[in-house]
C-alpha atoms as a PDB file:
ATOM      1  CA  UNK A   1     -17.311 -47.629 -32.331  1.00  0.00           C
ATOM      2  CA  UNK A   2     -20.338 -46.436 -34.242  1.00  0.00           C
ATOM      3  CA  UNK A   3     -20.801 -42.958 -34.560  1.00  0.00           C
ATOM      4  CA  UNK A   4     -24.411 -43.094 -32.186  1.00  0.00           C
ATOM      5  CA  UNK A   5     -21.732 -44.790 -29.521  1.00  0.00           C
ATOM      6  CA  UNK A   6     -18.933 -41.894 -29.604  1.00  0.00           C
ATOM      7  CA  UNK A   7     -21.654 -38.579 -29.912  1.00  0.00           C
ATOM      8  CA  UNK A   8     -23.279 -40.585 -26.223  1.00  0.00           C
ATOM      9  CA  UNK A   9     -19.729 -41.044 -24.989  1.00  0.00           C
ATOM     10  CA  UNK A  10     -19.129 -37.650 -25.959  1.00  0.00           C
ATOM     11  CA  UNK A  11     -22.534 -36.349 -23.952  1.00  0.00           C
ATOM     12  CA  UNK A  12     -21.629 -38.216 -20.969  1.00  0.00           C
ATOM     13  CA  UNK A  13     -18.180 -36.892 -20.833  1.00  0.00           C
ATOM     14  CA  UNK A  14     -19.675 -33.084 -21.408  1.00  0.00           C
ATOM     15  CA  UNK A  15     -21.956 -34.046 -17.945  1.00  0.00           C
ATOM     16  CA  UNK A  16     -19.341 -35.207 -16.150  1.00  0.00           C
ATOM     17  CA  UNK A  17     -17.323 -31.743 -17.434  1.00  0.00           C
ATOM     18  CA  UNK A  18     -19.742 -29.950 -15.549  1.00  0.00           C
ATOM     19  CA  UNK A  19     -20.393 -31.562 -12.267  1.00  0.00           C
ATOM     20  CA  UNK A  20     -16.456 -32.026 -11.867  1.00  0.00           C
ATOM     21  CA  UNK A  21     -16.267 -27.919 -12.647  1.00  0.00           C
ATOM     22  CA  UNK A  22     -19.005 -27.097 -10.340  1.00  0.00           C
ATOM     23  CA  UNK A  23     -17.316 -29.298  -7.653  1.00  0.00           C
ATOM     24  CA  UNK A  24     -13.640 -28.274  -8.334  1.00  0.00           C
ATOM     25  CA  UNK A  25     -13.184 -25.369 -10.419  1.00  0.00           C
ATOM     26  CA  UNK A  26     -12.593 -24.714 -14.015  1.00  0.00           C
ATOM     27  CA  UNK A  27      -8.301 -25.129 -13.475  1.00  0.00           C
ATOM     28  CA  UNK A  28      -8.274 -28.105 -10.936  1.00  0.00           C
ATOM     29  CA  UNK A  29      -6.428 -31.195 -12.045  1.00  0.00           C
ATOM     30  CA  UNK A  30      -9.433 -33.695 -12.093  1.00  0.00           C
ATOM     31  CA  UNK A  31     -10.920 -31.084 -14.432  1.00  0.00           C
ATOM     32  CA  UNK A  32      -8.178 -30.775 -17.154  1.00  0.00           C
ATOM     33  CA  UNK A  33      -7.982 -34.822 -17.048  1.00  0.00           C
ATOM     34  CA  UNK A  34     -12.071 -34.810 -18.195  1.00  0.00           C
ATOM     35  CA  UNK A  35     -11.264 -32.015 -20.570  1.00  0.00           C
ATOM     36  CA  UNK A  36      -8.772 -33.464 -21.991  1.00  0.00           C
ATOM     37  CA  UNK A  37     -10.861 -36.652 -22.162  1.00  0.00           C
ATOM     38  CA  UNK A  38     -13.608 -34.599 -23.606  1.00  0.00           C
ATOM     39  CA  UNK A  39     -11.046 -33.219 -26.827  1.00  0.00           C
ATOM     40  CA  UNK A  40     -10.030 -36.622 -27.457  1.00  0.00           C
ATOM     41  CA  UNK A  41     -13.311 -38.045 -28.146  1.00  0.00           C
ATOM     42  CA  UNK A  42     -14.346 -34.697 -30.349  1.00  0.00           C
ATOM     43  CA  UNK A  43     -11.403 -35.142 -32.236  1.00  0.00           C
ATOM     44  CA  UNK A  44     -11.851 -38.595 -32.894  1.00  0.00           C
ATOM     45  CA  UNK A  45     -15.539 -37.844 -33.997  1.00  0.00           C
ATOM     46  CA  UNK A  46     -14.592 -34.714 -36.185  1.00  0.00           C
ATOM     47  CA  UNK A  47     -11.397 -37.140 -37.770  1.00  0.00           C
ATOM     48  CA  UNK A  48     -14.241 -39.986 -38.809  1.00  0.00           C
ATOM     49  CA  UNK A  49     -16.933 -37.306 -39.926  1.00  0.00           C
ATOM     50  CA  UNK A  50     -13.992 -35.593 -42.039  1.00  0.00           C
ATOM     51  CA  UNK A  51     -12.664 -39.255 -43.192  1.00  0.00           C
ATOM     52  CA  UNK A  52     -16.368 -39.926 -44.225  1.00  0.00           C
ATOM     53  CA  UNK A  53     -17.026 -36.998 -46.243  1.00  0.00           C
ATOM     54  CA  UNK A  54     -13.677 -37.140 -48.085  1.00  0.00           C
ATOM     55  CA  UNK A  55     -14.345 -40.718 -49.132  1.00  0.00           C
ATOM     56  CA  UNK A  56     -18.018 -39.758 -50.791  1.00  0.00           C
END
């Protein structure tokens, strides 16, 4: 996945963050899942940024 691909994945997964809060609450289940969701895809775009920039 290219890194324009994760950072819009990442954006749509921040927007769905908040609608899901507003609706549920910040410690409802369906919440946690999307946050969870949400760490996943920043950690796999901070481990490819960090993998770049040890490489150059």
């Amino acid at each position: 996945m290219s890194k324009e691909q994760l950072l819009l994945k990442i954006e749509q997964k921040r927007t769905e963050l908040v609608e899901i809060v507003l609706k549920h609450g910040f410690t409802a289940t369906p919440t946690i899942k999307v946050s969870q969701d949400l760490d996943n895809l920043l950690n796999q775009y901070n481990t490819g940024k960090s993998e770049k920039s040890l490489s150059n």
